[in-house]
N, C-alpha and C. Protein backbone atom coordinates (compact mmCIF):
# COMPACT_ATOMS: atom_id res chain seq x y z
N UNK A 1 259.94 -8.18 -34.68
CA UNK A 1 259.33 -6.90 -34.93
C UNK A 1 259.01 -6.19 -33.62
N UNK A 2 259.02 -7.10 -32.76
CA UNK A 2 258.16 -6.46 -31.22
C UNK A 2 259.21 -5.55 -30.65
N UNK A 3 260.32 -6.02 -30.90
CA UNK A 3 261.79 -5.26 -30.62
C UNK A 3 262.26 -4.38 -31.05
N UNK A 4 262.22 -4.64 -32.44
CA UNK A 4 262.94 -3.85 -33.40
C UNK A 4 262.31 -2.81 -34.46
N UNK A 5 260.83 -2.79 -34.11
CA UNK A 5 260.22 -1.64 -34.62
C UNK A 5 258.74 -1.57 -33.93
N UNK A 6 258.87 -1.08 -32.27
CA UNK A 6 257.77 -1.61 -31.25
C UNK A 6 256.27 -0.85 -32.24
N UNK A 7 256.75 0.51 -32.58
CA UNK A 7 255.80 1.46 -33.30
C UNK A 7 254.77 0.61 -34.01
N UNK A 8 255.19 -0.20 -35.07
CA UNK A 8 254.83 -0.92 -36.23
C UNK A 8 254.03 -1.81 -35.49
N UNK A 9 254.84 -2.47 -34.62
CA UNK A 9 254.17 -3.83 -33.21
C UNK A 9 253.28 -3.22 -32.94
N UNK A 10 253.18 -1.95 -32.25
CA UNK A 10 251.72 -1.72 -31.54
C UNK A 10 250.66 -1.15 -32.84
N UNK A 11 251.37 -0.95 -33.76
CA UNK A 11 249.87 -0.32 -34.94
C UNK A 11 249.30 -1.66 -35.23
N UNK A 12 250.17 -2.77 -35.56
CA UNK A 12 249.82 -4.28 -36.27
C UNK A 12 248.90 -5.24 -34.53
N UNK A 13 249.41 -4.76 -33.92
CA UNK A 13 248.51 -5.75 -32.56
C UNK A 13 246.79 -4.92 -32.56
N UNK A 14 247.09 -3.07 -32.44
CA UNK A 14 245.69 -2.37 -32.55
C UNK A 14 244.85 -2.99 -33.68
N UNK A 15 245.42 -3.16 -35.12
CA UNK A 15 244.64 -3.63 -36.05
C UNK A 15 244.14 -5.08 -35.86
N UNK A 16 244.72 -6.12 -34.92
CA UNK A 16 244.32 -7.18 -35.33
C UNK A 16 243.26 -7.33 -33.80
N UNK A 17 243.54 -6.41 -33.22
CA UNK A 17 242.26 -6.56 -32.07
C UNK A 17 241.50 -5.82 -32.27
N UNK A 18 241.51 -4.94 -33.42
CA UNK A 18 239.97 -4.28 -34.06
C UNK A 18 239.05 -4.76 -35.01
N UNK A 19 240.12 -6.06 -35.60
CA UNK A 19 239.65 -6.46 -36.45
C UNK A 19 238.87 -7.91 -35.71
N UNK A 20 239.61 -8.33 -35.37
CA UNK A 20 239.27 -9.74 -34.13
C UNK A 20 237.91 -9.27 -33.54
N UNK A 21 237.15 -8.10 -32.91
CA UNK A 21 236.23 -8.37 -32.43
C UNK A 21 235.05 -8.19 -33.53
N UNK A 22 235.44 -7.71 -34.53
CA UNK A 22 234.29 -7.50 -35.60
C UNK A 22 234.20 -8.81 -36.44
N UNK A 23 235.05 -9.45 -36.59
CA UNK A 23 235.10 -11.02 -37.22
C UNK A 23 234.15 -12.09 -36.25
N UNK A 24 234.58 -11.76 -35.15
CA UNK A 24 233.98 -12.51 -34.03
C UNK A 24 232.51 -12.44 -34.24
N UNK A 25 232.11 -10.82 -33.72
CA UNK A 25 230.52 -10.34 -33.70
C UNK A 25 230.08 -11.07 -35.52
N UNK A 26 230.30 -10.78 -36.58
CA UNK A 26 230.24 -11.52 -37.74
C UNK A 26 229.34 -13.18 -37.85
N UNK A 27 230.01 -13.77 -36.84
CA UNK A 27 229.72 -15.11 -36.66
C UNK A 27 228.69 -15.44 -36.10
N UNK A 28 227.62 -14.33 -35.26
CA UNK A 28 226.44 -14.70 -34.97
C UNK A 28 225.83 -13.24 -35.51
N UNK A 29 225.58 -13.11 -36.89
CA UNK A 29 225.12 -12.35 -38.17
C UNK A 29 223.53 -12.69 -38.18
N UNK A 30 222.83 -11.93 -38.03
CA UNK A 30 221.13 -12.06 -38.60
C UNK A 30 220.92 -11.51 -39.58
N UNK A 31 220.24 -11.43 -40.32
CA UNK A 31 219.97 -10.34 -41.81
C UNK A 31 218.78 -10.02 -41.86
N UNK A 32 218.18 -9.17 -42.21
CA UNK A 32 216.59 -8.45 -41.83
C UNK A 32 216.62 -7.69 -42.82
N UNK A 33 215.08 -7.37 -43.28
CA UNK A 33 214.63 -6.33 -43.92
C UNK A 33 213.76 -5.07 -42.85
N UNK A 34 214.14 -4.52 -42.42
CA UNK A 34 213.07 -3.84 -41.51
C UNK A 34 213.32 -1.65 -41.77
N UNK A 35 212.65 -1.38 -40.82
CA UNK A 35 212.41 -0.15 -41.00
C UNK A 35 213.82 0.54 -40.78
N UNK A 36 213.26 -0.15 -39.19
CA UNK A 36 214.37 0.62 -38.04
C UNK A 36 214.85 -0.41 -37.34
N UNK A 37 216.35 -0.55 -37.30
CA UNK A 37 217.14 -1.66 -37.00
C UNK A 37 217.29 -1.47 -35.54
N UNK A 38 216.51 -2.56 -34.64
CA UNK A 38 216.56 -2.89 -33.35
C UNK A 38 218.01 -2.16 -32.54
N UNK A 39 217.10 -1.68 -31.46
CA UNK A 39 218.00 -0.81 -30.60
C UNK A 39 218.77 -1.68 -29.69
N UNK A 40 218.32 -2.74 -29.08
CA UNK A 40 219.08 -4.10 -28.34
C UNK A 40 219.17 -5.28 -29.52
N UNK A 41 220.17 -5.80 -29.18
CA UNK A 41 220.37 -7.19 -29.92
C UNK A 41 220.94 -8.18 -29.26
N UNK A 42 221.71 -9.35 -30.01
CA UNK A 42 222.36 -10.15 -29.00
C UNK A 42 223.32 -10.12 -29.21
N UNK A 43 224.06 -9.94 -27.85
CA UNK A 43 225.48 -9.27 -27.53
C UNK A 43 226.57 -10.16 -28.37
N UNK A 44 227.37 -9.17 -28.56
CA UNK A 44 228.74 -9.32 -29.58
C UNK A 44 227.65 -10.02 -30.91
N UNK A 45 227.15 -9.20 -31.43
CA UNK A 45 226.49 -9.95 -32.75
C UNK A 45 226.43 -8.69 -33.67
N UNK A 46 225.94 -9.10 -34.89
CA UNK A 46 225.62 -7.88 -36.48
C UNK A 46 224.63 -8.49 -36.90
N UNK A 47 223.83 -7.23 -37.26
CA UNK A 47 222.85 -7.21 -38.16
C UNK A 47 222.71 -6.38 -39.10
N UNK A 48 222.66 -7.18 -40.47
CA UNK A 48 222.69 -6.62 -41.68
C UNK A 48 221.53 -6.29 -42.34
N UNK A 49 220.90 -5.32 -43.00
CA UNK A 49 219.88 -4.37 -42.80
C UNK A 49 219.72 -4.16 -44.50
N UNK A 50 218.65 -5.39 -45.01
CA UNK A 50 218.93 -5.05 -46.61
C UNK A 50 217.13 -4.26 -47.43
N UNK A 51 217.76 -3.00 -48.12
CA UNK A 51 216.84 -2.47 -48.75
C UNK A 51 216.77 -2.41 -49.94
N UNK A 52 215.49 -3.35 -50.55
CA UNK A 52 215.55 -3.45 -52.09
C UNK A 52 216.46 -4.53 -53.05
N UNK A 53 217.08 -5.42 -52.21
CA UNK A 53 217.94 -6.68 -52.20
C UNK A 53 219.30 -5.85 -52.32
N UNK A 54 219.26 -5.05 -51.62
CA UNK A 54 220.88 -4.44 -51.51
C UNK A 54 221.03 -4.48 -49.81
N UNK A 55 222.57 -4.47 -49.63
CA UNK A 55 223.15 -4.18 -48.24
C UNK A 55 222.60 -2.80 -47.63
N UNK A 56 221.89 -2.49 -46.82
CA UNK A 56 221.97 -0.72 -46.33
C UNK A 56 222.87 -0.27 -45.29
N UNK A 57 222.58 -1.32 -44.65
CA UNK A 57 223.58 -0.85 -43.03
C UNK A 57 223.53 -2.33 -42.16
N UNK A 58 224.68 -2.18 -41.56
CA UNK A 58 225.32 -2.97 -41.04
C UNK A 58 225.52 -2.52 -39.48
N UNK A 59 225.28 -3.60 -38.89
CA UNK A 59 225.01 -2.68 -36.97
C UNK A 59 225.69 -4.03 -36.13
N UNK A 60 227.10 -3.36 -35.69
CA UNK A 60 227.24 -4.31 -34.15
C UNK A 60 227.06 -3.60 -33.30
N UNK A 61 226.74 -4.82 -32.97
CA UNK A 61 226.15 -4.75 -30.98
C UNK A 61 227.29 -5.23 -30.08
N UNK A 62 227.26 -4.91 -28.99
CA UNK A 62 228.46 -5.40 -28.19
C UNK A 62 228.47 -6.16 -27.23
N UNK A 63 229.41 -6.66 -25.96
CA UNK A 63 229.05 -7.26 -25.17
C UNK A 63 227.76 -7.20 -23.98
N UNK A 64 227.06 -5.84 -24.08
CA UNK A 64 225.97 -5.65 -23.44
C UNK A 64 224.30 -6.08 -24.49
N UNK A 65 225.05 -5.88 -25.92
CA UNK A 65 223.90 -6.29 -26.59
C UNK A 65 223.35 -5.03 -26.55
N UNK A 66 223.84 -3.68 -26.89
CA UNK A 66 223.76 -2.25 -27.12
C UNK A 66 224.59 -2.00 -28.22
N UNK A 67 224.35 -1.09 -29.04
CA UNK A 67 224.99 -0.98 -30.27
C UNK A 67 226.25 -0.11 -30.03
N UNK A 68 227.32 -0.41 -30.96
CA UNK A 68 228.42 -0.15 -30.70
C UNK A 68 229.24 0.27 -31.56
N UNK A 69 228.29 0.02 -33.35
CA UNK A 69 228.99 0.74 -34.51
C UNK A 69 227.82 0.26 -35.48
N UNK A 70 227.78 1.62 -36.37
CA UNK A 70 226.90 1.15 -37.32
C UNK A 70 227.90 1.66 -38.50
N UNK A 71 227.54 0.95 -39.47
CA UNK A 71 228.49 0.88 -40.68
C UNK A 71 227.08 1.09 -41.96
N UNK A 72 227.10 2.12 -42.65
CA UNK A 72 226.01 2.43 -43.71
C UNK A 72 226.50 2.51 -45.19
N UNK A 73 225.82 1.68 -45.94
CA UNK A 73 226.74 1.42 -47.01
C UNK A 73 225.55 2.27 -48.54
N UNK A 74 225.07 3.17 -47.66
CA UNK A 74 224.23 4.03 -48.82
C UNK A 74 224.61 6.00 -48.23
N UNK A 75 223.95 6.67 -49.14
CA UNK A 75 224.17 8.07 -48.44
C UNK A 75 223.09 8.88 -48.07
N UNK A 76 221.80 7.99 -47.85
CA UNK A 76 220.72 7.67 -47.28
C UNK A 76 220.25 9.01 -48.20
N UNK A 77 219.97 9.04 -49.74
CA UNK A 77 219.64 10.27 -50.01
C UNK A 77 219.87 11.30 -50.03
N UNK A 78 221.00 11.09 -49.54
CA UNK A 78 221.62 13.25 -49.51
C UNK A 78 223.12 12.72 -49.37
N UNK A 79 223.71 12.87 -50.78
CA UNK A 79 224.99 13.08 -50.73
C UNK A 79 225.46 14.02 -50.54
N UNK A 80 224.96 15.57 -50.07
CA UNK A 80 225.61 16.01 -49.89
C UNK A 80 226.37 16.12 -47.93
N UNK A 81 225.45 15.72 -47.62
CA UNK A 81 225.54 15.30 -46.34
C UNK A 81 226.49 14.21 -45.67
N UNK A 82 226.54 13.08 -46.51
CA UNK A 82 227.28 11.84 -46.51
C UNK A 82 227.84 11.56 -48.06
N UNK A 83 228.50 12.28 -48.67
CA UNK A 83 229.41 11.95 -49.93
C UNK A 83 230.00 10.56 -49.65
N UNK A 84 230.85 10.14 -48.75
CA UNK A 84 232.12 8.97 -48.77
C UNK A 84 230.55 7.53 -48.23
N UNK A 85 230.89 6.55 -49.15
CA UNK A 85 230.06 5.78 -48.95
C UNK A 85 231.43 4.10 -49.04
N UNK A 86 231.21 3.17 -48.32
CA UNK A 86 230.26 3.36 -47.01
C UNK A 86 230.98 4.23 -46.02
N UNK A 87 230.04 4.50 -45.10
CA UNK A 87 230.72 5.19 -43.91
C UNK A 87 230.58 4.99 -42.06
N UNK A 88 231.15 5.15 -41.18
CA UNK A 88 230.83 4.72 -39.98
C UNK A 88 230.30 5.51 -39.35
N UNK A 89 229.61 5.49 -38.32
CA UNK A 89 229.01 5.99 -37.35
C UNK A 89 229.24 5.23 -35.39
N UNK A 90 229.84 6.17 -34.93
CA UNK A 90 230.17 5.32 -33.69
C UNK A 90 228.60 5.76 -32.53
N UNK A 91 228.85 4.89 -31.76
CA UNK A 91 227.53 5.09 -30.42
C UNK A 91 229.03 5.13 -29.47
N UNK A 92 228.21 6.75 -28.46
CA UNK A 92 228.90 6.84 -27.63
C UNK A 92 227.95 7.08 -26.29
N UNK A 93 228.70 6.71 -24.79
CA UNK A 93 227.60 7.12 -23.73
C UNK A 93 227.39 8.40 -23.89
N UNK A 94 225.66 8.55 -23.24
CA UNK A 94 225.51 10.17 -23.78
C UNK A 94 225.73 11.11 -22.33
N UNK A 95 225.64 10.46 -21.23
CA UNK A 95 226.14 11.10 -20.08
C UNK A 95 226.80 10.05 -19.22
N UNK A 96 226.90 10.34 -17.74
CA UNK A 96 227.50 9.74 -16.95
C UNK A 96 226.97 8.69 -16.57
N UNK A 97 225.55 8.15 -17.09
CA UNK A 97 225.17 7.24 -16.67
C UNK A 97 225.28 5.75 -17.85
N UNK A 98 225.92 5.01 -17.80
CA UNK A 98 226.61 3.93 -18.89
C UNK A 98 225.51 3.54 -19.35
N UNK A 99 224.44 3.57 -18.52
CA UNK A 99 223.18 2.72 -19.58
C UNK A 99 222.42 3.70 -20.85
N UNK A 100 222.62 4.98 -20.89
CA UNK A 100 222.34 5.32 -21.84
C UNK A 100 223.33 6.06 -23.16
N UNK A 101 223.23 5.73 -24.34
CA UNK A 101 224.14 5.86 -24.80
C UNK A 101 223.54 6.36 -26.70
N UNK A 102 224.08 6.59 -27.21
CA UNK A 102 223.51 7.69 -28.33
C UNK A 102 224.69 7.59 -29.75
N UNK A 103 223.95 7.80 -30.85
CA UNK A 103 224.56 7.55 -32.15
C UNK A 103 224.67 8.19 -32.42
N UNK A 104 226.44 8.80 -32.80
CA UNK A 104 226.71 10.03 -33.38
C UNK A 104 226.76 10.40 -34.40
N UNK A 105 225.89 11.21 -34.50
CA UNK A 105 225.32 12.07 -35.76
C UNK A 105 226.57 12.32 -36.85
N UNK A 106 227.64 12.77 -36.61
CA UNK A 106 228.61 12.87 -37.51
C UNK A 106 229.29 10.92 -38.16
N UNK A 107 229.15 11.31 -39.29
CA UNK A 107 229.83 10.39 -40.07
C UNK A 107 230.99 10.22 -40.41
N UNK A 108 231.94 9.27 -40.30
CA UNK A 108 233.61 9.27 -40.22
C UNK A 108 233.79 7.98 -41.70
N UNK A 109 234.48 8.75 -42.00
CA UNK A 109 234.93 7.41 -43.04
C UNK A 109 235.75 5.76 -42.44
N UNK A 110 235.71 4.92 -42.89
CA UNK A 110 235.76 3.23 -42.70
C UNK A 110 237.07 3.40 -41.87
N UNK A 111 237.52 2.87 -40.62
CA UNK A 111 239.31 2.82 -40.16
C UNK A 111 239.36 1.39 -41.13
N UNK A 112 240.97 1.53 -41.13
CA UNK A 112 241.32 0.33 -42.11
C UNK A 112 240.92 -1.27 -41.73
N UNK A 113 241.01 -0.94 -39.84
CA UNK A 113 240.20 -2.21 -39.19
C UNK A 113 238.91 -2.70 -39.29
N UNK A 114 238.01 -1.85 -40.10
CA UNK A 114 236.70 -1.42 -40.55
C UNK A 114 236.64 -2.05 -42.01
N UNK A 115 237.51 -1.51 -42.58
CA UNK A 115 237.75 -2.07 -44.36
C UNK A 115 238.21 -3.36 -44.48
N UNK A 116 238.87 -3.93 -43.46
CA UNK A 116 239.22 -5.25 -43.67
C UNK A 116 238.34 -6.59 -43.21
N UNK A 117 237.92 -5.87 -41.78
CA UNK A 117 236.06 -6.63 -41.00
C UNK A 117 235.52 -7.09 -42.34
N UNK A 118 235.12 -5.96 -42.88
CA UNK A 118 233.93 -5.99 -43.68
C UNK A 118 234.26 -5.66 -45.16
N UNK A 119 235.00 -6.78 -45.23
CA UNK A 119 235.87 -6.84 -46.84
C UNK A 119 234.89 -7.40 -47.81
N UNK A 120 234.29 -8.70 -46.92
CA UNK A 120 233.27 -9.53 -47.25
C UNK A 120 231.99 -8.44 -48.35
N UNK A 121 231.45 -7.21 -47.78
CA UNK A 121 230.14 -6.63 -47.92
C UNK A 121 230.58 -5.57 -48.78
N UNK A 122 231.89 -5.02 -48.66
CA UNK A 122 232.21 -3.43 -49.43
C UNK A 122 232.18 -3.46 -50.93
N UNK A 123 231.68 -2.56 -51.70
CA UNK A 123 231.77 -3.00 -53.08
C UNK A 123 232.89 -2.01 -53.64
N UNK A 124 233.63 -2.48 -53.98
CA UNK A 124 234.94 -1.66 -54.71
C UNK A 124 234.50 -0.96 -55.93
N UNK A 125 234.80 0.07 -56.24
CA UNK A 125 234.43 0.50 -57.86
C UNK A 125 235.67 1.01 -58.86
C-alpha cells in the first residue's frame, strides 16, 4: 500500500498516530466527580469527569501535563450553542510564550481518530 496508493498510506499512518497517543494517555485514566476539571495533570494521562453517574467530559493532558483536548459528551445546557454531541474542543498556545495556553471556545465535531480513541465512552443512538 505504501507504494501503490502512498495517499491512503499517509491518511492510514495519520490515523493510527492519532489514535496511538490517545490509547496510550487512556492507560493512566483517573475518574472524578468535581466542579472544574484540574488545569495540570499527569502528563500523557485522561480524566474522565462524571455528572450524576453519567460521562460529562473527558480531558487529555499531554506530555507537559497541560491539557491538550477536551472531549464533552453533554451540550452543557444550550443546544443551541453545541447541537452535535459529543464534541471536541482543542487547547491552543495563546501567545508566543509556550507556557501559556487557552481552550478554544469554538466546538468541532469528533475527527474519526477521536471516534475510534474513545469508542470505549461514545453512546451510539
Amino acid at each position: 500500500m505504501k507504494y501503490n496508493d502512498p495517499n491512503r498510506y499517509n491518511e492510514l499512518k495519520s490515523l493510527y498516530r492519532d489514535v496511538n497517543w490517545q490509547v496510550k494517555a487512556q492507560e493512566n485514566l483517573k475518574i472524578g466527580n468535581v466542579h472544574k476539571v484540574e488545569f495540570i495533570g499527569p502528563p500523557n494521562s485522561v480524566f474522565d469527569n462524571y455528572k450524576d453517574g453519567k460521562l460529562d467530559s473527558r480531558r487529555y493532558y499531554g506530555p507537559t501535563g497541560k491539557p491538550r483536548l477536551d472531549i464533552d459528551f453533554s451540550d452543557h445546557g444550550n443546544p443551541k450553542n453545541h447541537p452535535v454531541v459529543p464534541h471536541a474542543h482543542d487547547w491552543h498556545v495563546k501567545t508566543e510564550n509556550i507556557d501559556i495556553i487557552k481552550r478554544e471556545r469554538n466546538w468541532r465535531s469528533l475527527s474519526k481518530a477521536e471516534e475510534v480513541a474513545n469508542q470505549d465512552v461514545i453512546i451510539k443512538e
